[in-house]
Structures are given as C-alpha cells and as structure tokens.
N, C-alpha and C. Protein backbone atom coordinates (compact mmCIF):
# COMPACT_ATOMS: atom_id res chain seq x y z
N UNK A 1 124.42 84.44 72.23
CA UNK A 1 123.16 85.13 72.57
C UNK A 1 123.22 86.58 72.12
N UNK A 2 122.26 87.12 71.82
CA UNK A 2 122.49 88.50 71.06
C UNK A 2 122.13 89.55 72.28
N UNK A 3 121.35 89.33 73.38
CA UNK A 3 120.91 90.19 74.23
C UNK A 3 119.52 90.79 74.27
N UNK A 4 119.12 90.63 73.26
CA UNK A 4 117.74 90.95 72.92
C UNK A 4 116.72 90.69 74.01
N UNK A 5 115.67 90.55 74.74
CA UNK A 5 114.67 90.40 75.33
C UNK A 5 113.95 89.63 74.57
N UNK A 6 113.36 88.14 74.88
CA UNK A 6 112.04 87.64 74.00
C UNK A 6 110.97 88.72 73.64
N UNK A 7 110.96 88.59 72.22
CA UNK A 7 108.99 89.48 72.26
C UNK A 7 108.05 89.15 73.65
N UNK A 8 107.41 89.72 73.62
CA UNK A 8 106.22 90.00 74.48
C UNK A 8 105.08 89.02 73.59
N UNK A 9 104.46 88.09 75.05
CA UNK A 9 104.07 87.21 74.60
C UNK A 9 102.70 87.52 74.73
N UNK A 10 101.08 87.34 73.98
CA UNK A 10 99.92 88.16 74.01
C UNK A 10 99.34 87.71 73.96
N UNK A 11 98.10 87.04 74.91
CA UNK A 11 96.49 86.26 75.15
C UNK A 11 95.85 87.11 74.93
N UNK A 12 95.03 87.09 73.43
CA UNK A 12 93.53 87.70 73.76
C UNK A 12 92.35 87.14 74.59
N UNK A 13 91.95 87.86 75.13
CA UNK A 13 90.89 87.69 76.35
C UNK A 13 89.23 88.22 75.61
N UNK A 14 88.74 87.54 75.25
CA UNK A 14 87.51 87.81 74.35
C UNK A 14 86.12 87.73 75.50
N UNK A 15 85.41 89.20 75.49
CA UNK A 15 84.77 88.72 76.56
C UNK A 15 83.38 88.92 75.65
N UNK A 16 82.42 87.50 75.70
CA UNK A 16 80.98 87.45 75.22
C UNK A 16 80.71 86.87 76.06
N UNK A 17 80.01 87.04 77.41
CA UNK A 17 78.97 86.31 77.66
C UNK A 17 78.12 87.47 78.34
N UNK A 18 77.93 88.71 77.33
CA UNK A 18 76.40 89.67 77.78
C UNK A 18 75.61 88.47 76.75
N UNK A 19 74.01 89.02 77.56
CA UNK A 19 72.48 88.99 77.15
C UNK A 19 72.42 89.44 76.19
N UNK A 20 72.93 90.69 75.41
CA UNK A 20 72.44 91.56 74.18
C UNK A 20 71.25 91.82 74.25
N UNK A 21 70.75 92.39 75.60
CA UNK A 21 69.75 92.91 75.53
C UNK A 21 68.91 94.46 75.12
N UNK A 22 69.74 95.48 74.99
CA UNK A 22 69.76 96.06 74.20
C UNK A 22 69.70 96.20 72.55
N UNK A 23 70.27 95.27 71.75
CA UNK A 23 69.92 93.91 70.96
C UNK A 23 69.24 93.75 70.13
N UNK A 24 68.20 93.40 71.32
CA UNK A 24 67.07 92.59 70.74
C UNK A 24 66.94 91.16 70.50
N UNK A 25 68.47 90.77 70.58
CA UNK A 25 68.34 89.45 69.45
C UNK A 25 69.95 88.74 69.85
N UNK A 26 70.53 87.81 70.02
CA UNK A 26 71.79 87.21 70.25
C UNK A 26 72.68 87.87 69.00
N UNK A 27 73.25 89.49 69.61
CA UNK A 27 74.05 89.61 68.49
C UNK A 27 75.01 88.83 68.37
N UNK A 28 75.53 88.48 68.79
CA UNK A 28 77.08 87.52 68.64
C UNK A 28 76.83 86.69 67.57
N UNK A 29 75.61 86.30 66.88
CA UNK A 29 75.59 85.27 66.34
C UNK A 29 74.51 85.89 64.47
N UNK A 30 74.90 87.34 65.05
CA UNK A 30 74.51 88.23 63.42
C UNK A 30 75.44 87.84 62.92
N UNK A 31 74.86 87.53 61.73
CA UNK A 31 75.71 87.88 60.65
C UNK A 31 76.43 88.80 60.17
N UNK A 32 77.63 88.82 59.53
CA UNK A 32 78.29 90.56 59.13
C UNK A 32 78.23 90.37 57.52
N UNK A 33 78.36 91.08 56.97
CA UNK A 33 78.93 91.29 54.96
C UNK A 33 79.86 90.16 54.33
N UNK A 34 80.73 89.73 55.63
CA UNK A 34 82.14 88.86 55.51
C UNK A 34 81.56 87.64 55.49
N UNK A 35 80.19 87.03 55.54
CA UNK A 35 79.63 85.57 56.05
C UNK A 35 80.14 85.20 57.60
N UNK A 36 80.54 85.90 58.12
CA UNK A 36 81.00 85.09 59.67
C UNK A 36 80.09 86.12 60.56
N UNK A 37 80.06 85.31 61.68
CA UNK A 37 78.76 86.58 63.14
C UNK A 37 80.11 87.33 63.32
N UNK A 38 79.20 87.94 63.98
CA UNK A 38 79.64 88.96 64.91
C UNK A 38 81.33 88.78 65.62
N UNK A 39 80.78 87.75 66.50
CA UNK A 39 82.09 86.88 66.91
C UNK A 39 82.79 86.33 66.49
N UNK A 40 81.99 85.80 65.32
CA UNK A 40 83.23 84.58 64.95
C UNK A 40 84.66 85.79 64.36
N UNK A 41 84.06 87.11 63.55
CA UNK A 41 84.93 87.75 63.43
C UNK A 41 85.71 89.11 64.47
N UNK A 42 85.49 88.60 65.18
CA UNK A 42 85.97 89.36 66.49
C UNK A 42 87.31 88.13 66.95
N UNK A 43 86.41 87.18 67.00
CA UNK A 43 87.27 86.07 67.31
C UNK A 43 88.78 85.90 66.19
N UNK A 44 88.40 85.65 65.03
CA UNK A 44 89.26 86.03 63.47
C UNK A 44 90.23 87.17 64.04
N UNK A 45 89.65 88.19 63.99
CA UNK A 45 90.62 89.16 64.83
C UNK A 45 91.95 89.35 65.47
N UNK A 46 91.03 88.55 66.37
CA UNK A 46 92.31 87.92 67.33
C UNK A 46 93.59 87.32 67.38
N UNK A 47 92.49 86.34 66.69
CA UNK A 47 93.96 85.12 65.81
C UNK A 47 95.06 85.54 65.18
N UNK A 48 94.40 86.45 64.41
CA UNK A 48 95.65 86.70 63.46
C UNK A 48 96.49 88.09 64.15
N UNK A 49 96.32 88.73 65.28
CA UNK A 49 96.83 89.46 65.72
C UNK A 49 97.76 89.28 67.17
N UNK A 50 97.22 88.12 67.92
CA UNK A 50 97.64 88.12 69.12
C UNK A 50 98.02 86.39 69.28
N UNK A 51 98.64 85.71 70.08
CA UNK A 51 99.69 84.55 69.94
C UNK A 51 98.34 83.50 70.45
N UNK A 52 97.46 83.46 71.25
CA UNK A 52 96.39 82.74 71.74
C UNK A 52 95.37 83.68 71.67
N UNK A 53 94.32 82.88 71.82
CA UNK A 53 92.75 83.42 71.70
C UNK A 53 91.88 82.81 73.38
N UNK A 54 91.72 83.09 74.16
CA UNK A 54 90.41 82.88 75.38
C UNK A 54 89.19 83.62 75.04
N UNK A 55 88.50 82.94 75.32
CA UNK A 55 87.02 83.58 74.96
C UNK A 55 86.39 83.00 76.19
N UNK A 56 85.21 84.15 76.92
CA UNK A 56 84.74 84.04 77.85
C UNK A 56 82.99 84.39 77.51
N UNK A 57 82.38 83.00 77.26
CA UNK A 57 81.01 83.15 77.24
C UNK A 57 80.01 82.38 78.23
N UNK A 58 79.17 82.45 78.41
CA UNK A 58 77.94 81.92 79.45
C UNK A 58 78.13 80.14 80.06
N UNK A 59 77.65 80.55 81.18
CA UNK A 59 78.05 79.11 81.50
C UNK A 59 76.69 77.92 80.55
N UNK A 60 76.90 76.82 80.44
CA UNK A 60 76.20 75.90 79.96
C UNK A 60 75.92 76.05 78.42
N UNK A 61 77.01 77.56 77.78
CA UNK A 61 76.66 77.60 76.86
C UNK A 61 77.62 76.25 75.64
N UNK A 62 77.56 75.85 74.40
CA UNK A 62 78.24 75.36 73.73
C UNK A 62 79.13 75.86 72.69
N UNK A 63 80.04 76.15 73.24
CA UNK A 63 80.98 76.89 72.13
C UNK A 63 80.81 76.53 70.74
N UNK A 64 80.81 75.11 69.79
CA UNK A 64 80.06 75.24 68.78
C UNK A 64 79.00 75.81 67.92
N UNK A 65 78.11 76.12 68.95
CA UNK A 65 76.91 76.66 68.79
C UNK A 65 77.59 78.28 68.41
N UNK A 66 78.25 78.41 68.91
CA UNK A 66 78.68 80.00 68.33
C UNK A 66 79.42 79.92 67.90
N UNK A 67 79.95 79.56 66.80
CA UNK A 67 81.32 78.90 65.92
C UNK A 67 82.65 79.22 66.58
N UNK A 68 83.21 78.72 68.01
CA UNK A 68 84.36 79.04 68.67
C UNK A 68 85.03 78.15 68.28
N UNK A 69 85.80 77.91 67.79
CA UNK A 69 86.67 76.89 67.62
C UNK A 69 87.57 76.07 68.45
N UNK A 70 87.51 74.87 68.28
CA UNK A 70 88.33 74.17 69.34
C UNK A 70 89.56 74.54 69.59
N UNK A 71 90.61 75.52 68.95
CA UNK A 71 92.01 75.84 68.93
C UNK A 71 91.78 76.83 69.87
N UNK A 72 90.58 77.74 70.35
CA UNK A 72 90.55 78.91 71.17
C UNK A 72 89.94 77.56 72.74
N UNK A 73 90.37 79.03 73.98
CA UNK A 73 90.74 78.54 75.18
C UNK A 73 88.87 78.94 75.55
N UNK A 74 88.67 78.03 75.94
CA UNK A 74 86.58 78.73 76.39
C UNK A 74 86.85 78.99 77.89
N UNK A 75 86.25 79.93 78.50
CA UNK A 75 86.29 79.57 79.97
C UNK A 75 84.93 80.39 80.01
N UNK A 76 83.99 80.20 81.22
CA UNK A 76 82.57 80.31 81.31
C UNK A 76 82.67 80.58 82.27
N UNK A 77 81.87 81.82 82.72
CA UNK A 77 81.25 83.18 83.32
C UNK A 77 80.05 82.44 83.80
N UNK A 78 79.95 81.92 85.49
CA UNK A 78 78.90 81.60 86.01
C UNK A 78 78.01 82.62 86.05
N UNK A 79 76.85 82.04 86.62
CA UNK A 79 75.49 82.59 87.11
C UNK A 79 74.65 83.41 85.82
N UNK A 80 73.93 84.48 85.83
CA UNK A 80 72.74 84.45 84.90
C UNK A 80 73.08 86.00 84.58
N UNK A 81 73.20 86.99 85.28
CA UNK A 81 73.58 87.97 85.64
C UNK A 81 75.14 88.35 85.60
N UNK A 82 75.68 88.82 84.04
CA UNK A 82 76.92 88.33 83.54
C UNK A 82 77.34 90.59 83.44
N UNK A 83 78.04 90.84 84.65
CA UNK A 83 78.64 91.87 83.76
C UNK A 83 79.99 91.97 83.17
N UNK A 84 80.25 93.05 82.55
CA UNK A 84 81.44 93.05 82.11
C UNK A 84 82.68 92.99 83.13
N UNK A 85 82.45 93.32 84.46
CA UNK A 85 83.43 93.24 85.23
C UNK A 85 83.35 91.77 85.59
N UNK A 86 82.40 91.49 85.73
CA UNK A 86 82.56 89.68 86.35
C UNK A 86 82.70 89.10 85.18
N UNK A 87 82.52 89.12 83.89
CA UNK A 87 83.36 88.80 82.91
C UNK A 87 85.01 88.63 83.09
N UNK A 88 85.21 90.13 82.82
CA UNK A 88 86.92 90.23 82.85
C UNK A 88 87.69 89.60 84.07
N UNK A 89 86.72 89.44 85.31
CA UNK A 89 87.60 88.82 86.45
C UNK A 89 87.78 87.27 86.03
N UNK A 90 86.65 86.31 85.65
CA UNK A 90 86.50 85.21 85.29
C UNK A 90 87.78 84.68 84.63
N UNK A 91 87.69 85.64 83.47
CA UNK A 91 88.89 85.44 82.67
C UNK A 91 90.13 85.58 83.60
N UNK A 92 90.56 86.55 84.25
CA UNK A 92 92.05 86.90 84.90
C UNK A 92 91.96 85.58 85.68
N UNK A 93 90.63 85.31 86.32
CA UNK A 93 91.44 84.12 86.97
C UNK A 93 92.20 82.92 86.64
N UNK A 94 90.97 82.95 85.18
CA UNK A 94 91.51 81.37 84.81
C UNK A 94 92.70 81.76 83.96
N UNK A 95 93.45 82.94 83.50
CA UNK A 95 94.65 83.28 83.56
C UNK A 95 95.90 82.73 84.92
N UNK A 96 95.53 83.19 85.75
CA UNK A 96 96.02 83.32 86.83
C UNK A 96 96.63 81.77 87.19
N UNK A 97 95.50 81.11 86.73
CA UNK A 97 95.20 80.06 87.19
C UNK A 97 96.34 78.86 86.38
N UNK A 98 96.21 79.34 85.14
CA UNK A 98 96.46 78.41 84.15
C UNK A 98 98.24 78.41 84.10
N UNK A 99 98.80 79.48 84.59
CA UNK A 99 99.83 79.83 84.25
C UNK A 99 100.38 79.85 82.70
N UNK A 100 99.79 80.54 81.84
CA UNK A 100 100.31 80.67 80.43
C UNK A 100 101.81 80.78 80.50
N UNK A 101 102.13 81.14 79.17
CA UNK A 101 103.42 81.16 78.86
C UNK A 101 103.28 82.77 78.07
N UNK A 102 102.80 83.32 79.06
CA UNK A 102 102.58 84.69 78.10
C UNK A 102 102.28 85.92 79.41
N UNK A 103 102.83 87.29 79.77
CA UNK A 103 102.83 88.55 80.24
C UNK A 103 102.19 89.46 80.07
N UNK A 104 100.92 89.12 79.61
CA UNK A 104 99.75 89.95 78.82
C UNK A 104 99.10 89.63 78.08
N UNK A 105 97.95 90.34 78.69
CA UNK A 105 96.47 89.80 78.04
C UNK A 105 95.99 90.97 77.07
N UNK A 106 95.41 91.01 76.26
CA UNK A 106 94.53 91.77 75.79
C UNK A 106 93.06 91.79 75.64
N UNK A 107 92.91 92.46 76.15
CA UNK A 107 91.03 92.84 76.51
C UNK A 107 90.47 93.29 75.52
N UNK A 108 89.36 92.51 75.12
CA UNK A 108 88.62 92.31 73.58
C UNK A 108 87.32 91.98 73.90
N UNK A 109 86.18 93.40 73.31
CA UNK A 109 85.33 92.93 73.54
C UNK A 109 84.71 92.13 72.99
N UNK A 110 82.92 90.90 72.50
CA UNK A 110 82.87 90.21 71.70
C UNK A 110 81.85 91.19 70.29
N UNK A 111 81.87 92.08 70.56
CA UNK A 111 80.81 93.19 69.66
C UNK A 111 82.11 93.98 69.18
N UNK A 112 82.93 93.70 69.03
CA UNK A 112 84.03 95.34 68.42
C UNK A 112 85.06 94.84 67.43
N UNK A 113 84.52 94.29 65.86
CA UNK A 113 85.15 93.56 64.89
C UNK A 113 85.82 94.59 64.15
N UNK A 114 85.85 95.92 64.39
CA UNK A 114 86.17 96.33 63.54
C UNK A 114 87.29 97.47 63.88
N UNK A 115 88.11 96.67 64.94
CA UNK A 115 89.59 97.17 65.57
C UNK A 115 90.68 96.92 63.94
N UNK A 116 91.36 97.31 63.48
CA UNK A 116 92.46 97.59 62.79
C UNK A 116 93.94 96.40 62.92
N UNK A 117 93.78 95.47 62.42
CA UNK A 117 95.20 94.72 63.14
C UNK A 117 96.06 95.55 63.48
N UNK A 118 96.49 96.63 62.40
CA UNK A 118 97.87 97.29 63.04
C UNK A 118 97.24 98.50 64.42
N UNK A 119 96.38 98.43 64.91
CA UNK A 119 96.46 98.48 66.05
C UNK A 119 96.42 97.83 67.03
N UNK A 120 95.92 96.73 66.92
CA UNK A 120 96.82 95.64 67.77
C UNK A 120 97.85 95.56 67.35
N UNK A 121 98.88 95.43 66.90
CA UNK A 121 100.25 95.31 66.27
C UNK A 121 100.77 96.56 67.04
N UNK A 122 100.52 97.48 66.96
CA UNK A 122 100.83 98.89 68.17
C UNK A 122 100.96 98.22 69.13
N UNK A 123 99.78 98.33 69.99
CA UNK A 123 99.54 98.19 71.17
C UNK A 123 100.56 96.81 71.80
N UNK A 124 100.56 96.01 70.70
CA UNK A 124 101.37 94.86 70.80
C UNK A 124 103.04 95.13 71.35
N UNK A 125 103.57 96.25 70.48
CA UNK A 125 105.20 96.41 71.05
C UNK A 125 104.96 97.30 71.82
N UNK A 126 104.54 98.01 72.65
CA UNK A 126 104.27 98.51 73.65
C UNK A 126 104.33 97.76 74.90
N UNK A 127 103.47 96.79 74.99
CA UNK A 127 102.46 96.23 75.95
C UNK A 127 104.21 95.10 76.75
N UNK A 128 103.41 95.46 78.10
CA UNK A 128 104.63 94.78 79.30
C UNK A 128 104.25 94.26 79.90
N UNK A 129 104.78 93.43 81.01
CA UNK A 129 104.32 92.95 82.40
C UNK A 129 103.98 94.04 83.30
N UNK A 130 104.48 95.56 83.28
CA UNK A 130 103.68 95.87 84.42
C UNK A 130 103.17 97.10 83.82
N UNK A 131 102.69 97.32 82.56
CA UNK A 131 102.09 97.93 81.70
C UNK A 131 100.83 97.86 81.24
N UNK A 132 99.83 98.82 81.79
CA UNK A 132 98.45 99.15 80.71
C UNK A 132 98.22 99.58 79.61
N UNK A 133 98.36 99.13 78.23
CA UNK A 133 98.48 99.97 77.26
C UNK A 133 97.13 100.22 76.87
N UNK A 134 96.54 101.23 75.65
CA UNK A 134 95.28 101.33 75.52
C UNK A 134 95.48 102.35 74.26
N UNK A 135 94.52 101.95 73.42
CA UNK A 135 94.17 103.17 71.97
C UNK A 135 93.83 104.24 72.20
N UNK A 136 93.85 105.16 71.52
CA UNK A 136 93.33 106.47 71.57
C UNK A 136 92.98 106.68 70.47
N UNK A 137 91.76 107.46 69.59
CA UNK A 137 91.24 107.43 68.47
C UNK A 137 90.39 108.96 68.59
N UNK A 138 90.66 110.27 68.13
CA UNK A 138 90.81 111.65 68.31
C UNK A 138 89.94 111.66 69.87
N UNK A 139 90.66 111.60 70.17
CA UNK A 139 90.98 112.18 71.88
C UNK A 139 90.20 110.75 72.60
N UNK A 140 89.88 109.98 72.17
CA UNK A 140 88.49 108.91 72.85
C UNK A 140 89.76 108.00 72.98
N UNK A 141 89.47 107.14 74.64
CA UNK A 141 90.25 105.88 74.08
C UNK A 141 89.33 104.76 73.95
N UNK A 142 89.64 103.95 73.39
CA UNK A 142 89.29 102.66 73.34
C UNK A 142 89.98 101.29 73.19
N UNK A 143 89.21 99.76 72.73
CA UNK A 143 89.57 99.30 72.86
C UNK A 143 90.91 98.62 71.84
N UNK A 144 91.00 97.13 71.79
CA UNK A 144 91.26 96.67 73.07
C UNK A 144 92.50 97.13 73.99
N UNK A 145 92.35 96.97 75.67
CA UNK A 145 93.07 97.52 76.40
C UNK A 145 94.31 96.09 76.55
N UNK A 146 95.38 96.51 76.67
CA UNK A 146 96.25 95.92 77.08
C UNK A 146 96.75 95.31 78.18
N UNK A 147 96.78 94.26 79.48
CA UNK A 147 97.14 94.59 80.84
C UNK A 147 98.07 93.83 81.05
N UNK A 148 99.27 93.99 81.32
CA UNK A 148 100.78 92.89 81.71
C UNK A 148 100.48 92.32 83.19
N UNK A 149 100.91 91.00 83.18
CA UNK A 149 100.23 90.20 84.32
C UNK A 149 100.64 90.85 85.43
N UNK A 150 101.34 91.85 85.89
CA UNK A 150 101.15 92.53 86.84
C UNK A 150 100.00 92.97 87.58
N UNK A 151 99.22 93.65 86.27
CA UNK A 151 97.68 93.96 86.61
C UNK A 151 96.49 92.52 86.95
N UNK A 152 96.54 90.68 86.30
CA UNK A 152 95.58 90.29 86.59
C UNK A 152 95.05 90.02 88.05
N UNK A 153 96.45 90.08 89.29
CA UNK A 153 95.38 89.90 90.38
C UNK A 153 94.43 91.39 90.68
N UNK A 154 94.66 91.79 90.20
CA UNK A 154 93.82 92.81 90.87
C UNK A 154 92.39 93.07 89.25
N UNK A 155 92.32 92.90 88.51
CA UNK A 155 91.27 92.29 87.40
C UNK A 155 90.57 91.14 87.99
N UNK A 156 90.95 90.15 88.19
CA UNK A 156 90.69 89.09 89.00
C UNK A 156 89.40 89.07 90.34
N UNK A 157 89.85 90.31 91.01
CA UNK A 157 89.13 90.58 91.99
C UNK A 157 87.47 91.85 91.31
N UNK A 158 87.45 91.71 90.20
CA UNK A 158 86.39 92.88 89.69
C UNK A 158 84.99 91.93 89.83
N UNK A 159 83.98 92.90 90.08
CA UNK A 159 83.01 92.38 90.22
C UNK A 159 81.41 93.25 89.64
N UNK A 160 80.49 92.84 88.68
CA UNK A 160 79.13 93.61 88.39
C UNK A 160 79.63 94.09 87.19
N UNK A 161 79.04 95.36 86.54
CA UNK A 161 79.41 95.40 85.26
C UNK A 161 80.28 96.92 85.12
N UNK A 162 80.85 97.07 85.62
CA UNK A 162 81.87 98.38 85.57
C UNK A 162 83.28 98.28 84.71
N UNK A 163 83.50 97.09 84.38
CA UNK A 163 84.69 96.76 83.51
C UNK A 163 86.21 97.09 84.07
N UNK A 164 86.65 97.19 83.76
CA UNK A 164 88.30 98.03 84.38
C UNK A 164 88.54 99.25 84.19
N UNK A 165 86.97 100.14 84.50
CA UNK A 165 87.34 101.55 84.45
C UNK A 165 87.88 101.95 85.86
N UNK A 166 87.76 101.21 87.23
CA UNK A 166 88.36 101.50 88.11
C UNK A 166 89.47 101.44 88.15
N UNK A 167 90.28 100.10 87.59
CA UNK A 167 91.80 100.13 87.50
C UNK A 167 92.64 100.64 86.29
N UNK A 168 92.01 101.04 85.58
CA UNK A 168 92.20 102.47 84.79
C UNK A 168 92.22 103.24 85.33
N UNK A 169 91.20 103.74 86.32
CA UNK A 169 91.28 105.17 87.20
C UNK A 169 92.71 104.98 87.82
N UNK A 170 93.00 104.56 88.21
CA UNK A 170 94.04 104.40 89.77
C UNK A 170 95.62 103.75 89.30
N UNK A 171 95.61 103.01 87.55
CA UNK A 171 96.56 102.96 86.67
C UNK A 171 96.67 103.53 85.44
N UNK A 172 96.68 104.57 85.11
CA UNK A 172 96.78 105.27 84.41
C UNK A 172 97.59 104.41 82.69
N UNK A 173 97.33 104.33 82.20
CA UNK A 173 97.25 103.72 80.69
C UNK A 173 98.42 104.39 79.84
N UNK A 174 99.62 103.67 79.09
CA UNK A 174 100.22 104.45 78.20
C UNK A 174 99.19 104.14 77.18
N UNK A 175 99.07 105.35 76.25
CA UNK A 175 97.77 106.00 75.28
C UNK A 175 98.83 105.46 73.44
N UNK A 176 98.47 105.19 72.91
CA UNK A 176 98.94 105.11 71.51
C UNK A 176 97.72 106.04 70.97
N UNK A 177 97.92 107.09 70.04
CA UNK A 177 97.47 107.30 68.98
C UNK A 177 97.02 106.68 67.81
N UNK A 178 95.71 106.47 67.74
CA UNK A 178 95.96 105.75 66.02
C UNK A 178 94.58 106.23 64.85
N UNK A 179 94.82 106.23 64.23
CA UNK A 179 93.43 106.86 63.02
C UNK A 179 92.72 105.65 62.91
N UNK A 180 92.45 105.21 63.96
CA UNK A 180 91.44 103.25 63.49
C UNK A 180 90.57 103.75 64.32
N UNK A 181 89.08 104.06 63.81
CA UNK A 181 87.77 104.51 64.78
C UNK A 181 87.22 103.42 65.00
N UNK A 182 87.73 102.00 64.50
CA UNK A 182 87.35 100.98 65.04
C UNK A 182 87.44 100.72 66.34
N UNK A 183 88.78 100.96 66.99
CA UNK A 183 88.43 100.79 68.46
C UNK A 183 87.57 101.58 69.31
N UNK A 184 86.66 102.27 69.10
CA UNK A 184 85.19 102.82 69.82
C UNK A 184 84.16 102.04 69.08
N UNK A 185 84.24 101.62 68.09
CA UNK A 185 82.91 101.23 67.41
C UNK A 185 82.28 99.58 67.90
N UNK A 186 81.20 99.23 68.74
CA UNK A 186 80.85 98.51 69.71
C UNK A 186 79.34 98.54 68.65
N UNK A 187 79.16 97.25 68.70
CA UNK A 187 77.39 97.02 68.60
C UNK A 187 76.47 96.79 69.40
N UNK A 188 75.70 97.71 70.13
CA UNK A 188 75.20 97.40 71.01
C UNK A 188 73.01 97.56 70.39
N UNK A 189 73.06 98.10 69.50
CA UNK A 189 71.81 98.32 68.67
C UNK A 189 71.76 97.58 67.38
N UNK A 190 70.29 97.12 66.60
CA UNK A 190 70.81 96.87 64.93
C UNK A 190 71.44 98.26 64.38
N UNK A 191 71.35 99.31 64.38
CA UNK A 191 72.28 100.40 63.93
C UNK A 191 73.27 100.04 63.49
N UNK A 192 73.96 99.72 64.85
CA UNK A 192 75.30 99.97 64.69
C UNK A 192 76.02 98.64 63.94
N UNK A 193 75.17 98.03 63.68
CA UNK A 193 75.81 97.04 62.22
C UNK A 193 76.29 98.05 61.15
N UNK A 194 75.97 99.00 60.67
CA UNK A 194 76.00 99.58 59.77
C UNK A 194 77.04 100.98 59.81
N UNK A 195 78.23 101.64 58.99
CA UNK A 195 78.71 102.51 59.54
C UNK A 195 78.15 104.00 59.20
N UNK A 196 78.35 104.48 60.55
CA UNK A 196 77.71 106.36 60.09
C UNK A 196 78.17 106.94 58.76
C-alpha cells in the first residue's frame, strides 16, 4: 500500500427545476452556438468534470423531454413553487438517502454552462468531507460551490428560494482564485445568452 488517501470522490448536483420566469420562455431547453440547450450543456459539463451527474428538475416532468440522459441520476423537486433552496434540499436528501460512494457534492446551477473545467478540476482537489469549497472570480464568488457530506444534513433541511447563502454565512467557504468569469455568468434574461 503506498499510503496515499483515495481521491475525493464528486456528485454533481444539477439544480433545474426553476419556472424561468424571468425568461420568458423554458430556458433550459434554448438552444446555445454548440447545438445542445442550455442544459443539456450544463449537464455535458458535468460529466466530463465530476465522477456522477444528479439533476434535479420538476416533478411530473420527463427527463427525455429535456435531453437528460439515462446515465444521469433524476430526482424531482415536488410541488409547483420550486425555489432554489427547496431545490438544493431535495437533492441533499436523496443524497443522504441513497448513500453514494462519494464525500461531496457539487452544486451546479442548470443556467451556468459556461464554468471552465479546470475550475472544477480546482475546486475538485480541494474539496473534502467537511469542506465548503467555492470560486472566486475578481473578488465575486461563484459557482459551482463545493459541500463534503458533512454539510448535506444541514442542506437537506433548506427551504424557499434562498439557496445556501445561509450555510455559507455560518460556514465560511475555502475561496480558490481563478480567471474563469464563467462561474458568475447565469442566464436569467435572453441577454444573457450572449457575452458582454
């Protein structure tokens, strides 16, 4: 045995199940330049950066219908009234629940395709069991956030649309530096398809 520690094992946690009402229109399912939506390359993302993929969209919705692929984990965000915090709890549970084979999740939103692999790849040797890791991009942080299963019972318990800025407040985040302005860049308008 050499002594080494296994790598750190990494679930992306993909959260789509907003309205896009701001929008206008089911962004998740725009098109981008690349031929794939919104998601599907958010989803792409993932894959090739982190060891599993969960994606958390609307209940009764059909993951086909939004090109999720059967190799990713679906789990569905009851009721009608979907925020980002009852999102991210949904997910921790059925984490919680499932018992993976993995010490961390990564928090991914389904609008933010244009994160940098090698910042996930950062955030990646960083990231622990009782560790928050998180980007920083000139002084802003963003996503995706990192949380070692230390943190999902208490994710688990979030509720309405406030996200994990509370357990951010009260766990303070190791910060990576990185020149990728992708992790702030979110579509929440047709605008922001397009870069400044």
């Amino acid at each position: 045995m050499s002594g080494q520690s296994e790598p750190t094992r990494v679930i992306a946690l993909v959260l789509a199940a907003g309205h896009s009402r701001r929008f206008g229109a089911d962004k998740r399912r725009i098109r981008l330049a690349n031929g794939l939506t919104l998601l599907e390359t958010t989803l792409a993302l993932a894959s090739c950066c982190f060891d599993d993929v969960w994606v958390v969209i609307r209940q009764g919705e059909r993951p086909a219908d939004l090109g999720i692929d059967a190799a990713y984990t679906v789990v569905n965000a009851p009721g009608d009234e979907i925020g980002l915090g009852t999102s991210l709890s949904v997910g921790a549970r059925a984490l919680i629940e499932a018992k993976p084979n993995a010490t961390v999740v990564a928090v991914m939103l389904g609008d933010m395709p244009w994160v940098q692999p090698a910042t996930c790849q950062a955030l990646k040797r960083i990231a622990s069991r009782k560790r928050i890791a998180r980007p920083r991009h000139a002084g802003q942080p963003g996503h995706p956030v990192m949380f070692g299963s230390d943190f999902w019972p208490v994710l688990a318990r979030l509720r309405g649309d406030q996200g994990a800025r509370e357990v951010l407040g009260m766990h303070p985040p190791a910060f990576i530096d990185v020149e990728d302005a992708g992790i702030l860049r979110d579509v929440d308008v047709p605008d922001d398809l397009y870069p400044p």
